[in-house]
PDB file of N, CA and C in Angstrom:
ATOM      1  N   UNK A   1      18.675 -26.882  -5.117  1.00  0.00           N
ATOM      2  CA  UNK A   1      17.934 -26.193  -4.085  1.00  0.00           C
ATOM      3  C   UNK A   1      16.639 -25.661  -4.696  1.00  0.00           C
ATOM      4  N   UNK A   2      15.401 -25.986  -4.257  1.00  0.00           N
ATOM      5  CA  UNK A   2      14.252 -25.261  -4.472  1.00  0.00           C
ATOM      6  C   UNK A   2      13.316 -24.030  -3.606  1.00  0.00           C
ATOM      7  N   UNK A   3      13.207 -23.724  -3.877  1.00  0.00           N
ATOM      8  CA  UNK A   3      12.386 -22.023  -3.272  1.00  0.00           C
ATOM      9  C   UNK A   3      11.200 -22.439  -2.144  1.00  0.00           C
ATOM     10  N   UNK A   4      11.001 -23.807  -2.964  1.00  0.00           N
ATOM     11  CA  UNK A   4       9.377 -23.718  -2.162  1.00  0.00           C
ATOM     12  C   UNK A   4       8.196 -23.738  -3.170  1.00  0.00           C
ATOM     13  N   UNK A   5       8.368 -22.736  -4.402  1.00  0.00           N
ATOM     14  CA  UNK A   5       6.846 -22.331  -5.197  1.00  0.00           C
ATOM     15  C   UNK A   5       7.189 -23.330  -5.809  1.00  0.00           C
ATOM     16  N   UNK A   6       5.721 -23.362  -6.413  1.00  0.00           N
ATOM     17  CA  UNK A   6       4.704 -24.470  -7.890  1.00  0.00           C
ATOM     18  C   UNK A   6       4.439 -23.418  -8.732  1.00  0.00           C
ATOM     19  N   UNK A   7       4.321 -23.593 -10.122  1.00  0.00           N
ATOM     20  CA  UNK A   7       3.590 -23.330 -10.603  1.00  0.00           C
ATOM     21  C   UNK A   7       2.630 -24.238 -10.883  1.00  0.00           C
ATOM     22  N   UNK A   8       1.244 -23.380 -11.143  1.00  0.00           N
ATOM     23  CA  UNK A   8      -0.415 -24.476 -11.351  1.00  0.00           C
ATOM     24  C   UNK A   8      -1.003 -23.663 -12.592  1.00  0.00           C
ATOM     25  N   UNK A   9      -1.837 -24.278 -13.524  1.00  0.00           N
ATOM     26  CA  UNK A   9      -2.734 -23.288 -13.740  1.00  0.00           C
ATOM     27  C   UNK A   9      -3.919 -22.915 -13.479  1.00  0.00           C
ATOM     28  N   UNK A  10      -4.127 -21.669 -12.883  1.00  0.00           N
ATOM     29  CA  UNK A  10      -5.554 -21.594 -12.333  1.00  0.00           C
ATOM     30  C   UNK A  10      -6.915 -21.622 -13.066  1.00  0.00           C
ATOM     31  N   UNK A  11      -7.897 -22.384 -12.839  1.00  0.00           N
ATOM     32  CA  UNK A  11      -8.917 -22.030 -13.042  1.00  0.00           C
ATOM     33  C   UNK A  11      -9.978 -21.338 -13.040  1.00  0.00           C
ATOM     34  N   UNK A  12     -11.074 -20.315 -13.419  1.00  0.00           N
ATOM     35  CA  UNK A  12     -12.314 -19.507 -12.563  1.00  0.00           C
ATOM     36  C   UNK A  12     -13.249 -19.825 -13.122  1.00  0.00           C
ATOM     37  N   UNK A  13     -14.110 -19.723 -12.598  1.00  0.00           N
ATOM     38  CA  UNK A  13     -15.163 -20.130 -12.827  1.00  0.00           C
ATOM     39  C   UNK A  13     -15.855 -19.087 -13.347  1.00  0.00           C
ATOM     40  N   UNK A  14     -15.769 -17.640 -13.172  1.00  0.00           N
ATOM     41  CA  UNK A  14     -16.296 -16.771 -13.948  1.00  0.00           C
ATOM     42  C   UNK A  14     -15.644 -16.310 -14.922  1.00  0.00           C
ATOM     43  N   UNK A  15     -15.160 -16.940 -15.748  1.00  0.00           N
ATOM     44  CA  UNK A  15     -14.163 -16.442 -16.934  1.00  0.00           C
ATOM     45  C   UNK A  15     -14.267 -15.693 -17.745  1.00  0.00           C
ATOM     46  N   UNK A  16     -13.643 -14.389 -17.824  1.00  0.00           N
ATOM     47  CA  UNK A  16     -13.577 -13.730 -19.069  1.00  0.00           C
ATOM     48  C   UNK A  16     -13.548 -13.692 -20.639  1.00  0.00           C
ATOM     49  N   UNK A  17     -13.985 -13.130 -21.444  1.00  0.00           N
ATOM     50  CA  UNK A  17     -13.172 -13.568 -22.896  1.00  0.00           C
ATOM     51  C   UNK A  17     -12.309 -12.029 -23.164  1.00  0.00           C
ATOM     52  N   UNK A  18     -12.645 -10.780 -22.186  1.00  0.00           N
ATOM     53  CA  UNK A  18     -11.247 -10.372 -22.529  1.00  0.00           C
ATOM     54  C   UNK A  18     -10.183  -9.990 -21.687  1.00  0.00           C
ATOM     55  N   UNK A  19      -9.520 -11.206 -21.054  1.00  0.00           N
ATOM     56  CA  UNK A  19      -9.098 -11.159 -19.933  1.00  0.00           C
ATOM     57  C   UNK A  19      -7.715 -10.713 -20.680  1.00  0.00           C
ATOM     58  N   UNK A  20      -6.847 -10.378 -19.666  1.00  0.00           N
ATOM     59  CA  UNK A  20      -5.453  -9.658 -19.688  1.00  0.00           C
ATOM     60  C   UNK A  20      -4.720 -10.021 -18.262  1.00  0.00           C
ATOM     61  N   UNK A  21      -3.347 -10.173 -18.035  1.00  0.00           N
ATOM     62  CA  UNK A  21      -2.515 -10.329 -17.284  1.00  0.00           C
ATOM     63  C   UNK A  21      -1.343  -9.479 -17.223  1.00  0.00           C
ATOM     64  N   UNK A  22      -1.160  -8.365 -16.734  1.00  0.00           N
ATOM     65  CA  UNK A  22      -0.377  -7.193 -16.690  1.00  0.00           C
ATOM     66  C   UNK A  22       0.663  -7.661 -15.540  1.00  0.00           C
ATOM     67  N   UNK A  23      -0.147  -7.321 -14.427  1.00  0.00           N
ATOM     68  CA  UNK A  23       0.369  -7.427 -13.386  1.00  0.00           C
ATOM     69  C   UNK A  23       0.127  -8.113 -11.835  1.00  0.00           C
ATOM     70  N   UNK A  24       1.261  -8.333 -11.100  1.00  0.00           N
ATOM     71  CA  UNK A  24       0.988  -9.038 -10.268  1.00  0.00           C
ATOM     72  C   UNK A  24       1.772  -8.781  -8.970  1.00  0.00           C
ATOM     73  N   UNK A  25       0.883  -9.069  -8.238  1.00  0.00           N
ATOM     74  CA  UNK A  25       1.710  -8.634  -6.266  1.00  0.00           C
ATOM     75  C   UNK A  25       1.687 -10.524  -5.463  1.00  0.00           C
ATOM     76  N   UNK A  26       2.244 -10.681  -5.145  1.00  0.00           N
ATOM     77  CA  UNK A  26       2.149 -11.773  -4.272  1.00  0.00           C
ATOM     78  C   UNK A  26       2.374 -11.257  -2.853  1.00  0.00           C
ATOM     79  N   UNK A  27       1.491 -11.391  -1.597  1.00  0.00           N
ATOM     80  CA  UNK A  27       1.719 -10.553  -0.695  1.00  0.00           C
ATOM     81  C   UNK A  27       2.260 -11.762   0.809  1.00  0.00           C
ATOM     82  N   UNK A  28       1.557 -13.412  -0.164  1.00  0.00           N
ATOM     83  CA  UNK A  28       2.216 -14.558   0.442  1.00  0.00           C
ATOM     84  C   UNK A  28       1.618 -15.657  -0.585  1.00  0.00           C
ATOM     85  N   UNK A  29       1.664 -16.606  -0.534  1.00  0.00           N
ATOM     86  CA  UNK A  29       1.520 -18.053  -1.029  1.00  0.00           C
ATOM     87  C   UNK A  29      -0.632 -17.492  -1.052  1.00  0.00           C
ATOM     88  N   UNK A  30      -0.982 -17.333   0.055  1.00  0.00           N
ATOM     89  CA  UNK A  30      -2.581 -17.327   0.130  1.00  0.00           C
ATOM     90  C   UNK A  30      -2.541 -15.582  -0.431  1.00  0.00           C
ATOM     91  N   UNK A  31      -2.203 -14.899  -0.790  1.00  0.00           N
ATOM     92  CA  UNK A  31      -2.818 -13.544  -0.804  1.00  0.00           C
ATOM     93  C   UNK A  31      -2.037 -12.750  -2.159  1.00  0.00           C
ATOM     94  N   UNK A  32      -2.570 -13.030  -3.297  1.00  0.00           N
ATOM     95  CA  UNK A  32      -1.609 -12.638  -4.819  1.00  0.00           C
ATOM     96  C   UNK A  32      -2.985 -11.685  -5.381  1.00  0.00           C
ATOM     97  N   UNK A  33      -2.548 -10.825  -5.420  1.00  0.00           N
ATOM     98  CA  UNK A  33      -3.541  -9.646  -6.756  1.00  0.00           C
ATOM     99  C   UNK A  33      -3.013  -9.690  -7.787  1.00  0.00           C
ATOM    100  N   UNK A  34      -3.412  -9.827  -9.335  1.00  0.00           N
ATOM    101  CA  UNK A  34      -3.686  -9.421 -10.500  1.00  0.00           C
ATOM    102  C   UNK A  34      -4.379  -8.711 -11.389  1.00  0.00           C
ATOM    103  N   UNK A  35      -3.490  -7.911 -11.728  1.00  0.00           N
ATOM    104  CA  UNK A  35      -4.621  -6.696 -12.588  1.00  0.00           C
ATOM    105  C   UNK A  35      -4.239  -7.138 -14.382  1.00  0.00           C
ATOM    106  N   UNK A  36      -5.235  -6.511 -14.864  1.00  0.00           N
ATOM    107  CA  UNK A  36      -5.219  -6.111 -17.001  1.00  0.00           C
ATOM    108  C   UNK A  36      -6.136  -5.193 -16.842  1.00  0.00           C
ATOM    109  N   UNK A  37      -7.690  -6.258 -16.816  1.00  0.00           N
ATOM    110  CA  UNK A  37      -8.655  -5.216 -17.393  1.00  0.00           C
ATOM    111  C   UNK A  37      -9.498  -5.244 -16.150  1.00  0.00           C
ATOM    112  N   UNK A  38      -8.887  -5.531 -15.032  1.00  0.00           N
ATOM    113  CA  UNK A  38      -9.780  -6.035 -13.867  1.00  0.00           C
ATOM    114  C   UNK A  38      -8.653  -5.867 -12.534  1.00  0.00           C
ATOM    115  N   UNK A  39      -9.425  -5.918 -11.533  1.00  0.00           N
ATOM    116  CA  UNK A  39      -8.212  -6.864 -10.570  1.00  0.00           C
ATOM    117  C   UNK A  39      -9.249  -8.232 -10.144  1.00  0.00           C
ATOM    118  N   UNK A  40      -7.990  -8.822  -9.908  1.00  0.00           N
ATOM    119  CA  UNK A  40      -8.446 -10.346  -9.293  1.00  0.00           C
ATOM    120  C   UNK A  40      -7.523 -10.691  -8.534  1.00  0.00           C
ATOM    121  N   UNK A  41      -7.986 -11.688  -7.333  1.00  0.00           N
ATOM    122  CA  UNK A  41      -7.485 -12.381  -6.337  1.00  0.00           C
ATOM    123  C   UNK A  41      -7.606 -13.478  -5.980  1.00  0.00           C
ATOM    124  N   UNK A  42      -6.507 -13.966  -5.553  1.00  0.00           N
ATOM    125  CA  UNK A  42      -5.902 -15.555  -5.347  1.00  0.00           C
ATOM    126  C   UNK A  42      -5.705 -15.425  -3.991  1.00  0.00           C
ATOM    127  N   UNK A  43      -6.598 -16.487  -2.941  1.00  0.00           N
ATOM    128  CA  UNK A  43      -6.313 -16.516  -2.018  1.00  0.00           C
ATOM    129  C   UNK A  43      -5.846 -18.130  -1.429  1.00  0.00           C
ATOM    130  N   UNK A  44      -5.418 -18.590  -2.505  1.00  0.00           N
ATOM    131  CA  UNK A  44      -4.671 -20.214  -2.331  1.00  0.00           C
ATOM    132  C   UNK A  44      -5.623 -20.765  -2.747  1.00  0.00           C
ATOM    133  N   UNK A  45      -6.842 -20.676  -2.820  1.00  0.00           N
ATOM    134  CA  UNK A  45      -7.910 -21.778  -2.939  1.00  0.00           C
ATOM    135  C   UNK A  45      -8.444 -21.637  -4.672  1.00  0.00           C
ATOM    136  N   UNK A  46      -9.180 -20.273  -4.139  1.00  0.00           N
ATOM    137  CA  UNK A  46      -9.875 -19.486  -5.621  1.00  0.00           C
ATOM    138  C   UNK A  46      -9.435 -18.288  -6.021  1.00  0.00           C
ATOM    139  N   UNK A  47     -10.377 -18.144  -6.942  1.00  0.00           N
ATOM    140  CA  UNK A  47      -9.504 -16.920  -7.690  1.00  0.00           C
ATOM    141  C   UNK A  47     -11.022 -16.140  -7.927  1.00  0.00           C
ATOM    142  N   UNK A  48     -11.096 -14.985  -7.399  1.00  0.00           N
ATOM    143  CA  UNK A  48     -11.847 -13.837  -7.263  1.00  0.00           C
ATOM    144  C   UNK A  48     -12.113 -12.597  -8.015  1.00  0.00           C
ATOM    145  N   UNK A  49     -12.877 -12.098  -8.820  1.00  0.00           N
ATOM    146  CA  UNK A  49     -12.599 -11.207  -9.796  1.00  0.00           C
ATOM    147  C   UNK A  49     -13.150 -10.005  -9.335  1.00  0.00           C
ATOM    148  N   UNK A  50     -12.215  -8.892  -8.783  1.00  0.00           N
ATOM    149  CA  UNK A  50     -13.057  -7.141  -8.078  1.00  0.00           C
ATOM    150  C   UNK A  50     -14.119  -6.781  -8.938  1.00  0.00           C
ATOM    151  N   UNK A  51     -14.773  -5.546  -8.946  1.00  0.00           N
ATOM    152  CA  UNK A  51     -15.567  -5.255  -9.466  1.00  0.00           C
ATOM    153  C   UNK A  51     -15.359  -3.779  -9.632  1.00  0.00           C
ATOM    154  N   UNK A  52     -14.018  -3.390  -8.802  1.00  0.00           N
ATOM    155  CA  UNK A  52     -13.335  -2.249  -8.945  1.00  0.00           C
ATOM    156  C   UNK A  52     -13.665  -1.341  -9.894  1.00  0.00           C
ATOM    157  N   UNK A  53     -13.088  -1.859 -11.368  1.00  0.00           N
ATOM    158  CA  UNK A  53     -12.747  -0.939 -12.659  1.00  0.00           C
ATOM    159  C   UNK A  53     -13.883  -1.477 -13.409  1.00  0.00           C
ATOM    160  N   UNK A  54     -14.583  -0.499 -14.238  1.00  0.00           N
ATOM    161  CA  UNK A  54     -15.262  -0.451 -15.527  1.00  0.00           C
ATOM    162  C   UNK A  54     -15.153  -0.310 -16.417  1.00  0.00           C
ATOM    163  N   UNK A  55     -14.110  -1.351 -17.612  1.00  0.00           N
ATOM    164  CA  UNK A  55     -13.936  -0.426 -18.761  1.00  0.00           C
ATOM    165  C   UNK A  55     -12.285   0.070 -18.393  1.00  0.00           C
ATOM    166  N   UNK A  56     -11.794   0.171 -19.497  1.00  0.00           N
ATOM    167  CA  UNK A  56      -9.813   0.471 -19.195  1.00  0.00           C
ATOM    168  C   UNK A  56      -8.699  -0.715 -18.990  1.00  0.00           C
ATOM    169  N   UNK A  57      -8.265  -0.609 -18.218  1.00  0.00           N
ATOM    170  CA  UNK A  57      -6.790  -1.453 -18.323  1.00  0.00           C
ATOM    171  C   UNK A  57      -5.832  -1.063 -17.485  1.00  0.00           C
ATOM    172  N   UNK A  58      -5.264  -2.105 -16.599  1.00  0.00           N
ATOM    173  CA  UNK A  58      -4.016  -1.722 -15.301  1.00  0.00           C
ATOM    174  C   UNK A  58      -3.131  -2.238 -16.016  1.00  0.00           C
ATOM    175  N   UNK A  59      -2.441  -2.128 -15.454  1.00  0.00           N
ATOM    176  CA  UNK A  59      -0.527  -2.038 -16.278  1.00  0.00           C
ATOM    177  C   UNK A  59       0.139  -2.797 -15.394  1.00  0.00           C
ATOM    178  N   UNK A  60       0.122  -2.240 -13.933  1.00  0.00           N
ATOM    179  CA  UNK A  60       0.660  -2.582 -12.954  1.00  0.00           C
ATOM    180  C   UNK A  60       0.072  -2.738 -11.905  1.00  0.00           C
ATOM    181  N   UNK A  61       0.708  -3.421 -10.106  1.00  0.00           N
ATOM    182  CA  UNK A  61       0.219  -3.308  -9.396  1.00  0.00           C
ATOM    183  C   UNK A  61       1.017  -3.270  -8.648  1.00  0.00           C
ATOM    184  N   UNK A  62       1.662  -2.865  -6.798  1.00  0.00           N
ATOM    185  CA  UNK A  62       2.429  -3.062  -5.958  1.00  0.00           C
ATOM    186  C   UNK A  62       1.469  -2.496  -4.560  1.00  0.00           C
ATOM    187  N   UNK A  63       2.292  -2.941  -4.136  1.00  0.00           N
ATOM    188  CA  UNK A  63       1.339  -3.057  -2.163  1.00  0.00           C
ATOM    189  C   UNK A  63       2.231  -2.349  -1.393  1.00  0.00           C
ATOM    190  N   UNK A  64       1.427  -1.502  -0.637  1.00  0.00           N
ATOM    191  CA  UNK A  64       1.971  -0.346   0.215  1.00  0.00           C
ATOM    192  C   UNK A  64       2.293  -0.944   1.670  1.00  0.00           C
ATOM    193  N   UNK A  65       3.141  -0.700   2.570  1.00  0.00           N
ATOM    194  CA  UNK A  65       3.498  -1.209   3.650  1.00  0.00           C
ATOM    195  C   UNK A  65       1.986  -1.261   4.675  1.00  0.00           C
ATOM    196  N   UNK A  66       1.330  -0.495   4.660  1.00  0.00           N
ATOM    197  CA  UNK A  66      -0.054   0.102   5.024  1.00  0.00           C
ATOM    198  C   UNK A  66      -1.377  -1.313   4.502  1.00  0.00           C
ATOM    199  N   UNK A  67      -0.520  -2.207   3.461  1.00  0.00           N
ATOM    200  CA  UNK A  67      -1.730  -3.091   2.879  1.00  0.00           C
ATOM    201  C   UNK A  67      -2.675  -2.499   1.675  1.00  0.00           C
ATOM    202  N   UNK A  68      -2.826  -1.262   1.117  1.00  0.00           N
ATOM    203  CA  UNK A  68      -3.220  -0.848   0.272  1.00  0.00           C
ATOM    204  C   UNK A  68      -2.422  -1.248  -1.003  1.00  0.00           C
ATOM    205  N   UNK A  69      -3.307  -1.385  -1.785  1.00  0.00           N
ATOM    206  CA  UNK A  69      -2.688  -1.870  -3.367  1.00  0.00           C
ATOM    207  C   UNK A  69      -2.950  -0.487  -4.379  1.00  0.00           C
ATOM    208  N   UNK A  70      -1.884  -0.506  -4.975  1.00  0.00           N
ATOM    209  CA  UNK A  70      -1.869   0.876  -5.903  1.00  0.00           C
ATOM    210  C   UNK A  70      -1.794   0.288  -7.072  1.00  0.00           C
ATOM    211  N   UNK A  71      -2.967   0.620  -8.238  1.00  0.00           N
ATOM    212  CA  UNK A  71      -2.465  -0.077  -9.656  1.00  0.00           C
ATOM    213  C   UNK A  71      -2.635   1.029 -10.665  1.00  0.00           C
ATOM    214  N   UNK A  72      -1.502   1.026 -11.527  1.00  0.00           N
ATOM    215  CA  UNK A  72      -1.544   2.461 -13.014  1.00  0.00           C
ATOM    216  C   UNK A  72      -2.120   1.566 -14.122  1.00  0.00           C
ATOM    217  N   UNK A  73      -2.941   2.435 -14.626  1.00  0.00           N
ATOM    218  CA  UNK A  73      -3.380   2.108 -16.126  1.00  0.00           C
ATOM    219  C   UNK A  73      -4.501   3.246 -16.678  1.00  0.00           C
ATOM    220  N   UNK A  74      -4.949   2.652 -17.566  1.00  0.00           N
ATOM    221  CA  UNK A  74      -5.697   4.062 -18.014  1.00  0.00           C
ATOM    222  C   UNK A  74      -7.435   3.247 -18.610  1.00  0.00           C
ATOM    223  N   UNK A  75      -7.678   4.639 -18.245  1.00  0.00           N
ATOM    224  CA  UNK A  75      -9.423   4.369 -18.616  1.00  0.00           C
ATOM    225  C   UNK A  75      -9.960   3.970 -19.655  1.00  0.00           C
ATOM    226  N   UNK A  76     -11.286   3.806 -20.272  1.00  0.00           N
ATOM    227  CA  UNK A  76     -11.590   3.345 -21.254  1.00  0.00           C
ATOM    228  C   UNK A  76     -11.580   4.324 -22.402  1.00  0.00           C
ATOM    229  N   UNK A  77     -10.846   6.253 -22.195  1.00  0.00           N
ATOM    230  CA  UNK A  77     -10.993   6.721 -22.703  1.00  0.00           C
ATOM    231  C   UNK A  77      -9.136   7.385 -23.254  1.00  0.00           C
ATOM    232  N   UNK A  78      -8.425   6.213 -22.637  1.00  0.00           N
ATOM    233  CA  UNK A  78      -6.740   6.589 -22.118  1.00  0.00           C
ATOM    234  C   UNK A  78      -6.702   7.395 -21.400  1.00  0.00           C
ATOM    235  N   UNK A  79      -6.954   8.185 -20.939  1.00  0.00           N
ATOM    236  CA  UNK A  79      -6.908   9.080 -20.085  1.00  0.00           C
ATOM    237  C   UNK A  79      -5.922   7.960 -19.180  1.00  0.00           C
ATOM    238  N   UNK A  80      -4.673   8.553 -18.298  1.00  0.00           N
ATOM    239  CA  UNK A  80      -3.873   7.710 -17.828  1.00  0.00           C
ATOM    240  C   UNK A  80      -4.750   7.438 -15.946  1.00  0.00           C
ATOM    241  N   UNK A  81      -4.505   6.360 -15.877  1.00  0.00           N
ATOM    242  CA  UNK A  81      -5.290   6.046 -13.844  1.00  0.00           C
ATOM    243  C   UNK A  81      -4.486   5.588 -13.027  1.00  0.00           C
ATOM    244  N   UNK A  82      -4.200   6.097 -11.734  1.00  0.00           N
ATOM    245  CA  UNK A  82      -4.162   5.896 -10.742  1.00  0.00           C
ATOM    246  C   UNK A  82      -4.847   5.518  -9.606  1.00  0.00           C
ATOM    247  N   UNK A  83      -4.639   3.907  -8.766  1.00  0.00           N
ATOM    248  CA  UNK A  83      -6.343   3.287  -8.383  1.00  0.00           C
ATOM    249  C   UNK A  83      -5.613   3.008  -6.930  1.00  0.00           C
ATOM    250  N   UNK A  84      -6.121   3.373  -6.408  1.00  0.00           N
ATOM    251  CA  UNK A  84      -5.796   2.739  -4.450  1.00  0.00           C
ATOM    252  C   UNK A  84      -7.050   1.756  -4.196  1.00  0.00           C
ATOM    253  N   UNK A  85      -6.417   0.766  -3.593  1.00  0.00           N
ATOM    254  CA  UNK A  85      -7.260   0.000  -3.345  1.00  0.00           C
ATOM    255  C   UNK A  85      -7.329  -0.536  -1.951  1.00  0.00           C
ATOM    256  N   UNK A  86      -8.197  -0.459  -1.032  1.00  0.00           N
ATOM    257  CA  UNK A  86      -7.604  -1.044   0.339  1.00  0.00           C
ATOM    258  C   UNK A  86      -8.325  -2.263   0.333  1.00  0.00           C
ATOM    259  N   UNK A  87      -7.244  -3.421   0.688  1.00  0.00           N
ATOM    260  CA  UNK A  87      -7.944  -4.322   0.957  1.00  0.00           C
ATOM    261  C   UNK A  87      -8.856  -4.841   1.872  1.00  0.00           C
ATOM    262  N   UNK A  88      -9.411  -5.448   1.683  1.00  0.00           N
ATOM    263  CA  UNK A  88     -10.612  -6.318   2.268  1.00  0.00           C
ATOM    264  C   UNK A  88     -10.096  -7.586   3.457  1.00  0.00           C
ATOM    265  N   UNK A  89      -8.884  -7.347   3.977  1.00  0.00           N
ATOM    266  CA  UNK A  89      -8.457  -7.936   5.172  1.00  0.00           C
ATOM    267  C   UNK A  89      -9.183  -8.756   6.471  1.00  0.00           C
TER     268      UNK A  89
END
């Protein structure tokens, strides 16, 4: 029996050199956030990089019934962060 998912590996076109992969929400097949040192988004096609955070590092990420994305990590100074994010729907 299979689920349904693929794995692929994605490509971007604006690529980092200090990219990180912490965390991840899949909210369907078209709509996945990833945070490290950034957030980025997968909307089935491409992959999108926020412009959110400056500097620091997310840990995590999870999605509020509301559609808001909440991600922990800490600043470029540790200082620990807490980030709401509403999406762009």
């Amino acid at each position: 029996m299979t689920s349904g998912l693929s794995a692929g590996r994605l490509e971007k076109d604006n690529a980092r050199t200090d990219s990180a992969l912490d965390g991840v929400v899949a909210l369907s097949a078209y709509d996945v956030w990833m945070v490290g040192f950034g957030i980025e988004h997968w909307n089935g096609t491409t992959l999108q990089v926020s412009n959110v955070m400056k500097g620091g590092q997310l840990f995590d990420i999870s999605a509020a019934p509301d559609g808001d994305l909440w991600a922990v990590g800490a600043d470029a100074a540790y200082h620990p962060l807490v980030l709401r994010y509403t999406c762009p729907h």
